[in-house]
N, C-alpha and C. Protein backbone atom coordinates (compact mmCIF):
# COMPACT_ATOMS: atom_id res chain seq x y z
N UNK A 1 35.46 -64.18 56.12
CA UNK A 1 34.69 -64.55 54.95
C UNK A 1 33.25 -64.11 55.15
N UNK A 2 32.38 -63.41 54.31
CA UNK A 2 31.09 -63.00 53.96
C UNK A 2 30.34 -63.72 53.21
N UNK A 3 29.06 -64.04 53.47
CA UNK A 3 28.28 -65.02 52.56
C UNK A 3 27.00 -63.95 51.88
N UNK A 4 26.58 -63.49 50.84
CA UNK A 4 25.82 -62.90 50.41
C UNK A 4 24.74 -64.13 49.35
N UNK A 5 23.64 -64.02 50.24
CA UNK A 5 22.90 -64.80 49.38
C UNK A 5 21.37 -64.11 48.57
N UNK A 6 21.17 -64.55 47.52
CA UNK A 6 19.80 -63.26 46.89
C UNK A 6 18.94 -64.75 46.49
N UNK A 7 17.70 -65.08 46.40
CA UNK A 7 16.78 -66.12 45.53
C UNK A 7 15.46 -64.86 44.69
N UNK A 8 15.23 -65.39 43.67
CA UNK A 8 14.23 -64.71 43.12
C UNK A 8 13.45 -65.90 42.03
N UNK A 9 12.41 -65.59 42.05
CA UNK A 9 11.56 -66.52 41.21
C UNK A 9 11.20 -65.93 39.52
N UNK A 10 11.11 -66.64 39.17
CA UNK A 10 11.24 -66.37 37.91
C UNK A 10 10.18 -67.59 36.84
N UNK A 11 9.10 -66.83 35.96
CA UNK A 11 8.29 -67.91 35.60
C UNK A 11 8.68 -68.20 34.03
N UNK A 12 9.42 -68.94 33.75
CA UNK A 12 10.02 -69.39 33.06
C UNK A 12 10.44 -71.07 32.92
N UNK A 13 10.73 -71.59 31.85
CA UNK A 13 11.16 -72.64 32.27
C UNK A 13 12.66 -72.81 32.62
N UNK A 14 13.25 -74.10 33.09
CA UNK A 14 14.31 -74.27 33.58
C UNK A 14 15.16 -73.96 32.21
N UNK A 15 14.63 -74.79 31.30
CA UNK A 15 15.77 -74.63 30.06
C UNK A 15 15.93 -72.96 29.98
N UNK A 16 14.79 -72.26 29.63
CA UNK A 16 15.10 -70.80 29.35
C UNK A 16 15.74 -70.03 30.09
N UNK A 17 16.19 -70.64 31.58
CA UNK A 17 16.85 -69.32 32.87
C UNK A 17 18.21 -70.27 32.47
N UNK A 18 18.22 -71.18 32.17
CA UNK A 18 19.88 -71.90 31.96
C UNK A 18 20.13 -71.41 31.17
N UNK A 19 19.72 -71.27 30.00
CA UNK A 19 20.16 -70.54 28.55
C UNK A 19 20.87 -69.43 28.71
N UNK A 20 20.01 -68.55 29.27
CA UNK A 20 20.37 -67.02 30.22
C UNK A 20 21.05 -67.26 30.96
N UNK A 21 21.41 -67.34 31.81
CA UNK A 21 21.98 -67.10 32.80
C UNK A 21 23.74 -67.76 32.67
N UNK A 22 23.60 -69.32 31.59
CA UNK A 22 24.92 -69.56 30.89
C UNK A 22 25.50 -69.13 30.09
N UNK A 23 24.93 -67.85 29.49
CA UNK A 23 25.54 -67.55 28.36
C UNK A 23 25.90 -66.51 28.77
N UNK A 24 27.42 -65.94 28.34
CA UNK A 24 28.56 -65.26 28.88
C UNK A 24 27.83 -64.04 28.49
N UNK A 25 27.26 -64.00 26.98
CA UNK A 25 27.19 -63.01 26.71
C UNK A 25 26.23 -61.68 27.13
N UNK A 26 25.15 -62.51 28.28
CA UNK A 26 24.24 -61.74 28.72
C UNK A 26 24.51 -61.28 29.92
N UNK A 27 25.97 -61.31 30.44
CA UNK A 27 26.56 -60.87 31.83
C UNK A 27 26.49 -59.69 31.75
N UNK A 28 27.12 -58.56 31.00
CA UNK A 28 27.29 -57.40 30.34
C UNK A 28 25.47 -56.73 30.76
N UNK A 29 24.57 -57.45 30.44
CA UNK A 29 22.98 -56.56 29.87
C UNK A 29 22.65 -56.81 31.47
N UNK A 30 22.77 -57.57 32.38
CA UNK A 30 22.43 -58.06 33.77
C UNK A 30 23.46 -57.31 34.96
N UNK A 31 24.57 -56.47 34.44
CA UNK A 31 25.50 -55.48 35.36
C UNK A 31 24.84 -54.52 35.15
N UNK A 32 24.76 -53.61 36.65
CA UNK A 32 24.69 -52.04 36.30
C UNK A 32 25.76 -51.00 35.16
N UNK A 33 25.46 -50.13 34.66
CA UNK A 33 26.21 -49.62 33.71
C UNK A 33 27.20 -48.52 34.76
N UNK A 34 26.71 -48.47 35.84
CA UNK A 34 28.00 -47.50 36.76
C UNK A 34 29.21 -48.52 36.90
N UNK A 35 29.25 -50.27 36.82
CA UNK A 35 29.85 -50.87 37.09
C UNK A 35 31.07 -51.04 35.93
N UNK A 36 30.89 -50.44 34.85
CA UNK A 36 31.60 -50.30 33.96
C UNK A 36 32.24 -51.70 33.30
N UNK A 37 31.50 -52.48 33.10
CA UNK A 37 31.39 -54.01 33.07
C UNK A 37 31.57 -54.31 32.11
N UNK A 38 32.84 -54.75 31.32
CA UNK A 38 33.07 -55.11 30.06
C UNK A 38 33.48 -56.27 30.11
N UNK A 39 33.07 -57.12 29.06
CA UNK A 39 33.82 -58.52 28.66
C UNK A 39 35.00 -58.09 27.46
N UNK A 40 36.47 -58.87 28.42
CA UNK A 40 37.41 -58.40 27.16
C UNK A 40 37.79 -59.63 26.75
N UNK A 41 37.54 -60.95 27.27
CA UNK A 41 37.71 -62.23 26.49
C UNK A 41 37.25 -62.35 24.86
N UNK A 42 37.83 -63.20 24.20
CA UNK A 42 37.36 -63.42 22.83
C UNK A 42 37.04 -64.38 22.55
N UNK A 43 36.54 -64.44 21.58
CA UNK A 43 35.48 -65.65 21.15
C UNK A 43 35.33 -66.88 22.04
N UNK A 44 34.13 -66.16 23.20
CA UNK A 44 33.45 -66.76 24.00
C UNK A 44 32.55 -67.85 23.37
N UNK A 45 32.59 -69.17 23.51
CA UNK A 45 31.57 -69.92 23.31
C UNK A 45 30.13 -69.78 23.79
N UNK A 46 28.72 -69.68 23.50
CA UNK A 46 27.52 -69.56 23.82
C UNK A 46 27.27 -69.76 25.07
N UNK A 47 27.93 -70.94 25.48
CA UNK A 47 27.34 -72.02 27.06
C UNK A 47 29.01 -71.94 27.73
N UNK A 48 28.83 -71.46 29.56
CA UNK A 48 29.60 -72.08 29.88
C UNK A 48 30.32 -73.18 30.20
N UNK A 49 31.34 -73.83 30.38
CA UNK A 49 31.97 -75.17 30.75
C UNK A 49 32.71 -75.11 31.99
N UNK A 50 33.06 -76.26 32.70
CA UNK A 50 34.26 -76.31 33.87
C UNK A 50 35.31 -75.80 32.77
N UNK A 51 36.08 -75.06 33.90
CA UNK A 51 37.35 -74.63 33.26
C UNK A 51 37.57 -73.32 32.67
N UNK A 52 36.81 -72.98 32.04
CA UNK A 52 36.18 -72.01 31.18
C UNK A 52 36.64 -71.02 31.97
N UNK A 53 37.76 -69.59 30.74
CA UNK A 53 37.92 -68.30 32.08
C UNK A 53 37.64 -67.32 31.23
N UNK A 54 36.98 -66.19 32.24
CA UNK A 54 36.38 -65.16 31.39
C UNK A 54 36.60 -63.78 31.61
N UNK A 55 37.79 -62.90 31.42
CA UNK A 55 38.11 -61.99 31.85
C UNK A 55 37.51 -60.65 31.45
N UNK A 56 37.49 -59.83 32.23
CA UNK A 56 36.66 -58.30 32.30
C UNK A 56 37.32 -57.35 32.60
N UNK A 57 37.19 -56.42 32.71
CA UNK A 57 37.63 -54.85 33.03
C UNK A 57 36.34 -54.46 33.85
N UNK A 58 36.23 -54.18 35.15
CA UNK A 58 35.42 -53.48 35.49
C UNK A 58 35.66 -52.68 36.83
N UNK A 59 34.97 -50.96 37.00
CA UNK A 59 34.81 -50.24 37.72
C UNK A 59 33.85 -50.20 38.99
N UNK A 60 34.38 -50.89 40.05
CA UNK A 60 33.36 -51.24 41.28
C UNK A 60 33.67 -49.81 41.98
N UNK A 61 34.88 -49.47 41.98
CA UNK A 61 34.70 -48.16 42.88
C UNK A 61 35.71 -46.51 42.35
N UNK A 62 34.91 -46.00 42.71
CA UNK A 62 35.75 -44.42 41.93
C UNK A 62 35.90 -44.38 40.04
N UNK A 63 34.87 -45.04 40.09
CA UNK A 63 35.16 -45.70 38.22
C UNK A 63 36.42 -45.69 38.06
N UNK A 64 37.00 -46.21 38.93
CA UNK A 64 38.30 -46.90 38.52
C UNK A 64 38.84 -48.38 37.67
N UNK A 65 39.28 -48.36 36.20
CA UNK A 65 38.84 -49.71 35.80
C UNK A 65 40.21 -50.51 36.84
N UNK A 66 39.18 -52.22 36.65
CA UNK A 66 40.22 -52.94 36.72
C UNK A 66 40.25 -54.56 36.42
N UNK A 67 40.85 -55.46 35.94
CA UNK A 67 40.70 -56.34 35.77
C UNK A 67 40.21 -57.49 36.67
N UNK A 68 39.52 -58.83 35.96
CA UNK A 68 38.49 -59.56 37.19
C UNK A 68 38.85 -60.65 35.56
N UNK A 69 39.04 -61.54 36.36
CA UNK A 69 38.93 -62.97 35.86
C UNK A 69 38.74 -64.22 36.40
N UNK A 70 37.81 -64.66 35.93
CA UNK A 70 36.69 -65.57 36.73
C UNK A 70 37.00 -66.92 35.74
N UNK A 71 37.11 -68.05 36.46
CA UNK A 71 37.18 -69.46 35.87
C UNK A 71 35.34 -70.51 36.48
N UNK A 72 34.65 -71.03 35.31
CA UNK A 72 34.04 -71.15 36.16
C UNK A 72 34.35 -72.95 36.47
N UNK A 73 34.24 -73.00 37.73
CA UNK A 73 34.60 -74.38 37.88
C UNK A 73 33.55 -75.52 38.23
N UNK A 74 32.70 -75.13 38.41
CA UNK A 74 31.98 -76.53 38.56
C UNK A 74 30.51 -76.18 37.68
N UNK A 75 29.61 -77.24 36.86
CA UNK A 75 28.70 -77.27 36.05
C UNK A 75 28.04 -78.61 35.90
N UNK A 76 26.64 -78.45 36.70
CA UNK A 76 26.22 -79.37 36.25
C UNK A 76 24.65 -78.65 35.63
N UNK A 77 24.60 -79.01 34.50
CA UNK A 77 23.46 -78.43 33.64
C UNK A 77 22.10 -79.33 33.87
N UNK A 78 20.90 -79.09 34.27
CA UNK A 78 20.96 -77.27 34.05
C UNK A 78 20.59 -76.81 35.90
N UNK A 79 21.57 -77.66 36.61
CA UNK A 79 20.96 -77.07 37.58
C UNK A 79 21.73 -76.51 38.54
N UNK A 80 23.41 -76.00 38.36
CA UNK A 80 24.09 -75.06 38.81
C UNK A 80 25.19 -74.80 37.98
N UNK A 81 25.99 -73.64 38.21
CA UNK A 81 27.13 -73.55 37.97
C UNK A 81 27.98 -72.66 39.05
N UNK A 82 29.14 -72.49 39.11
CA UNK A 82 30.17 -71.76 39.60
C UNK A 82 30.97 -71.27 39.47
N UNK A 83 31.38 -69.72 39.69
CA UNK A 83 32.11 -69.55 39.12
C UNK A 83 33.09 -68.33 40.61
N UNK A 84 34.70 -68.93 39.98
CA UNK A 84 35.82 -68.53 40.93
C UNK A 84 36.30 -67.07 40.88
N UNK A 85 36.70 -66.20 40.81
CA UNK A 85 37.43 -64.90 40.71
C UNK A 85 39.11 -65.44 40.51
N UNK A 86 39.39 -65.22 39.50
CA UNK A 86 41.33 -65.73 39.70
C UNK A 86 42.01 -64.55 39.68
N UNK A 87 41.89 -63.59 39.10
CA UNK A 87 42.09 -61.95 39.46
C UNK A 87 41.09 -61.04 39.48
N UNK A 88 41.53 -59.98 40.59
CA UNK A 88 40.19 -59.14 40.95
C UNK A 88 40.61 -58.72 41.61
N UNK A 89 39.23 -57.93 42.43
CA UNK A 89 39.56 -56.84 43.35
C UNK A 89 39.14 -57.92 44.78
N UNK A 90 39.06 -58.97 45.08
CA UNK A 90 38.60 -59.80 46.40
C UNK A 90 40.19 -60.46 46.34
N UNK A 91 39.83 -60.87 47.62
CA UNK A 91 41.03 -62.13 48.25
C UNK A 91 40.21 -63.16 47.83
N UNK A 92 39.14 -63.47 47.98
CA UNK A 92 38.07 -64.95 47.46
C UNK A 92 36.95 -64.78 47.55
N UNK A 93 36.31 -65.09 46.00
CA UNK A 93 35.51 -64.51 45.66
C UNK A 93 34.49 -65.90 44.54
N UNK A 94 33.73 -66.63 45.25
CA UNK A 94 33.25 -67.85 44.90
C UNK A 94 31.41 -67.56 44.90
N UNK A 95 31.23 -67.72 43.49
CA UNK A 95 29.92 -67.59 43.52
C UNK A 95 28.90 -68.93 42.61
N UNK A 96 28.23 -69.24 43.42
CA UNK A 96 27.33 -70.09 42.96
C UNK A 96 26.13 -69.76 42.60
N UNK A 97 25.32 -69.87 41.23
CA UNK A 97 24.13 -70.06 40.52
C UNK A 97 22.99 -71.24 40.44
N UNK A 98 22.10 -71.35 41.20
CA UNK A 98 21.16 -72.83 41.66
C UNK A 98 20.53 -72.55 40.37
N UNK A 99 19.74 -73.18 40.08
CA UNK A 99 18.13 -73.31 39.65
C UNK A 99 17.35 -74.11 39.78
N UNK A 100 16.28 -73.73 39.82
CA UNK A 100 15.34 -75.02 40.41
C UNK A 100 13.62 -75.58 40.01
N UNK A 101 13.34 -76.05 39.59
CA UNK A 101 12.16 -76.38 39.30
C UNK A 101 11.29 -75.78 40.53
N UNK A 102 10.19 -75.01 40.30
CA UNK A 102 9.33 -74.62 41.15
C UNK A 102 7.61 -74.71 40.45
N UNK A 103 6.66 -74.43 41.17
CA UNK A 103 5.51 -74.45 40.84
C UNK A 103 5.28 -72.61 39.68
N UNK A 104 5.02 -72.64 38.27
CA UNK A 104 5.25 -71.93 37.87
C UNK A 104 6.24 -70.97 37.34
N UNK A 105 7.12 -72.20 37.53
CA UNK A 105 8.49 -71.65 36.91
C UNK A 105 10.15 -71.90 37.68
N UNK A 106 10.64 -71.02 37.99
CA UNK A 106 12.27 -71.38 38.39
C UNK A 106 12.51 -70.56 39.63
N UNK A 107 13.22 -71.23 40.56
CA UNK A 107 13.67 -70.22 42.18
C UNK A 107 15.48 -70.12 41.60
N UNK A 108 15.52 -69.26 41.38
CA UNK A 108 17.15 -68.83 41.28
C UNK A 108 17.53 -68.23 42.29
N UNK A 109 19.01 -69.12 42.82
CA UNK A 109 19.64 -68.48 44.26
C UNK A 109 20.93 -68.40 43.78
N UNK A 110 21.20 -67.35 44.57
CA UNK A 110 22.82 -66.92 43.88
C UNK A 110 23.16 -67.05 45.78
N UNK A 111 24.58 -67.55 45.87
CA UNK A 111 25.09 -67.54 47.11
C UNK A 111 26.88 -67.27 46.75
N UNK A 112 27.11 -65.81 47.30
CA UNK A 112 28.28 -65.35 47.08
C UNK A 112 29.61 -65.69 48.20
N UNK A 113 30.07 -67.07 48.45
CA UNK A 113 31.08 -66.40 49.74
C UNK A 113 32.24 -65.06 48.73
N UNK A 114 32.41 -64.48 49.81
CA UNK A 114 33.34 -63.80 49.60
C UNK A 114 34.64 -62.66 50.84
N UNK A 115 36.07 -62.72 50.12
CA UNK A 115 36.68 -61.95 51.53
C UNK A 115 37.18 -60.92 50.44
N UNK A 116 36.98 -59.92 51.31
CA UNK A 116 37.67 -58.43 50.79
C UNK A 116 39.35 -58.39 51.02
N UNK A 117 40.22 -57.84 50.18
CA UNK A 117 41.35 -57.58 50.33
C UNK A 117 41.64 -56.34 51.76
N UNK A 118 42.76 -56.85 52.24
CA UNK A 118 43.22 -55.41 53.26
C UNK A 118 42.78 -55.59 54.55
N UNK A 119 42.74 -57.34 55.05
CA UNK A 119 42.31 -57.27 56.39
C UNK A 119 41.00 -56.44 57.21
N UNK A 120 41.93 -55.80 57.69
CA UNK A 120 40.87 -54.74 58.79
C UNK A 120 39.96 -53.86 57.65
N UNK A 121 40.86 -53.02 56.44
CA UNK A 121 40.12 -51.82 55.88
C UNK A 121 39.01 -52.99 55.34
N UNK A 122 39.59 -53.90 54.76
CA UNK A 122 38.33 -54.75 54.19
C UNK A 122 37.46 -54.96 54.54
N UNK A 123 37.46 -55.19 56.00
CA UNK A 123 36.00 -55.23 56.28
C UNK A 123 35.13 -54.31 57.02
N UNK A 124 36.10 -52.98 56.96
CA UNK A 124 35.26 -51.94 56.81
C UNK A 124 34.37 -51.42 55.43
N UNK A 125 35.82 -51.84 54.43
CA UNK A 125 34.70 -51.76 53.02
C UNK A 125 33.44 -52.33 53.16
N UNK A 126 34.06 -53.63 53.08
CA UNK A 126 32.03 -54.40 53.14
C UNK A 126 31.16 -53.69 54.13
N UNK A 127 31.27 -53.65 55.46
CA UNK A 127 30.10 -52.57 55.74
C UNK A 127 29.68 -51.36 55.41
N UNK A 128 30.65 -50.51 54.27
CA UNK A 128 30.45 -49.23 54.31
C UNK A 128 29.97 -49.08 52.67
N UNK A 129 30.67 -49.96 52.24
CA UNK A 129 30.38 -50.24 50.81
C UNK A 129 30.03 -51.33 49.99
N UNK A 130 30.72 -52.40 50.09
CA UNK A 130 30.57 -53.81 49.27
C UNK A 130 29.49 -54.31 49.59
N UNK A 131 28.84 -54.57 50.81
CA UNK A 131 27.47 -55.12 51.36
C UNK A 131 25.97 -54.47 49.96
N UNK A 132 26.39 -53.17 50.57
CA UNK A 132 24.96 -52.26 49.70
C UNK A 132 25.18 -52.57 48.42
N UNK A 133 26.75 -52.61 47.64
CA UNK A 133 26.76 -52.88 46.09
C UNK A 133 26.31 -53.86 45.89
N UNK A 134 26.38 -54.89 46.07
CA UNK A 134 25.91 -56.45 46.26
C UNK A 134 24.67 -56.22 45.98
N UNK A 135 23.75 -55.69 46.92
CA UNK A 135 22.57 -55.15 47.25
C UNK A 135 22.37 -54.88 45.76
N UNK A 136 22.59 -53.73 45.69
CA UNK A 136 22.34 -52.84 44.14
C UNK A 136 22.76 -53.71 42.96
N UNK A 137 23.55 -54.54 42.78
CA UNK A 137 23.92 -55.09 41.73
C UNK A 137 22.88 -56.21 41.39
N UNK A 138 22.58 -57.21 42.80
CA UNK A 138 21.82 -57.79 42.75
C UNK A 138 20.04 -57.58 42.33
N UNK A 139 19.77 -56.46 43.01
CA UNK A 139 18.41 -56.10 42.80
C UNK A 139 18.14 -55.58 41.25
N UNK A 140 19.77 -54.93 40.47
CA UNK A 140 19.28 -54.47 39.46
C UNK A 140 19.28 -55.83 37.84
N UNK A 141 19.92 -56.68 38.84
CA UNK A 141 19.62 -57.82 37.97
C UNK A 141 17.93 -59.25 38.05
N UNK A 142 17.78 -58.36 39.30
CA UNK A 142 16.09 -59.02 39.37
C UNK A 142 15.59 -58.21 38.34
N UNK A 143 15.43 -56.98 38.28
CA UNK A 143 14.77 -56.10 37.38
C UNK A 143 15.13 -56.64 35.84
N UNK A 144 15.96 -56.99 35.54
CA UNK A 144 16.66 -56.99 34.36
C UNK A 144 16.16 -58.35 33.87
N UNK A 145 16.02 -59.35 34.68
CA UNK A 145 15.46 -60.59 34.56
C UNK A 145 14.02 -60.59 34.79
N UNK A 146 13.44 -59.77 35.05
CA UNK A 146 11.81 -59.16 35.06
C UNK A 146 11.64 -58.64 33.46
N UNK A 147 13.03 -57.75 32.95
CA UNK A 147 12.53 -57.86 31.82
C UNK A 147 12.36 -58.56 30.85
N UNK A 148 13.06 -59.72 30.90
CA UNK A 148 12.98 -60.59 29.66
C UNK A 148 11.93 -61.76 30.01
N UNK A 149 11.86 -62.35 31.72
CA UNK A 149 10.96 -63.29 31.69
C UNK A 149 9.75 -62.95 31.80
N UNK A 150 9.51 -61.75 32.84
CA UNK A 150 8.38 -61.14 33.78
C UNK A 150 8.21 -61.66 34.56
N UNK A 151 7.84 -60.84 35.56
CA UNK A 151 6.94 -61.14 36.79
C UNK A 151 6.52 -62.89 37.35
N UNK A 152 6.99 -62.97 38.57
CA UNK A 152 6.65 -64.16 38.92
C UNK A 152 4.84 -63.75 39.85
C-alpha cells in the first residue's frame, strides 16, 4: 500500500472550497485533459452524500479509456469527505479530502492510500509511472484552484 499526500492553501472561505470541491461537477475542470476524464453518471445531484457513486471513463495510461467508479463513503460537511474506487484501474484506491480553517483562508489536504494492481509489475508502475502522475495530476489541480480562488 502507497500513501500519497498533497496540502495547499487556499484563501477562500471554508464554505466556498466545500462548495467546490463537493460538487461532482467540477471534477471534470480540476483533471488534466491528457487524463481523458469524463463523468458518465447521470443526473448527479450538486453536493456529494455517503453512499453516493460516481462513475467515469478515464485514460491514465496509453489513452486507453477505462472505467473508474468511486462511492463516496464518508461526509462530514464541511470538513471532509471520502471517496472509495469500486471499479478501476487500482486494487485500493481510498482518498480523503480535509479542509480546514486557517489564518486567511483554507489548508486543503488530500491523502491518497492506494495499491496498484499486478503485485510485483505494480509496484514497478508506481515508481516508474503512477508516483509522477499523482504528482502531475495533483499540481495541475493547485493551478486550477489558483484559478478560481487565487493565490494564497
Amino acid at each position: 500500500m502507497y500513501t500519497f499526500q498533497r496540502t495547499q492553501k487556499v484563501p477562500a472561505s471554508v464554505k466556498q472550497v466545500w462548495d467546490f470541491i463537493s460538487s461532482p461537477a467540477n471534477l471534470k475542470n480540476i483533471t488534466p485533459d491528457y487524463m481523458g476524464f469524463d463523468i458518465v453518471s447521470e443526473n448527479l445531484p450538486e453536493i456529494m452524500y455517503p453512499g453516493m457513486m460516481i462513475a467515469y471513463k478515464v485514460s491514465p495510461l496509453l489513452n486507453i479509456k477505462m472505467n473508474w467508479v468511486t462511492e463516496i463513503t464518508h461526509v462530514k460537511e464541511p470538513e471532509y469527505f471520502v471517496d472509495e474506487q469500486r471499479v478501476g484501474p487500482y486494487s485500493i484506491w481510498h482518498h480523503q479530502h480535509h479542509i480546514k480553517k486557517i489564518d486567511g483562508g483554507v489548508l486543503m489536504t488530500d491523502i491518497v492510500n492506494y495499491l496498484p494492481p499486478f503485485g510485483f509489475l505494480g509496484r514497478i508502475a508506481n515508481i516508474l509511472v503512477i508516483k509522477k502522475q499523482l504528482n502531475e495530476i495533483f499540481s495541475f489541480r493547485t493551478l486550477k484552484l489558483e484559478e478560481v480562488f487565487g493565490k494564497y
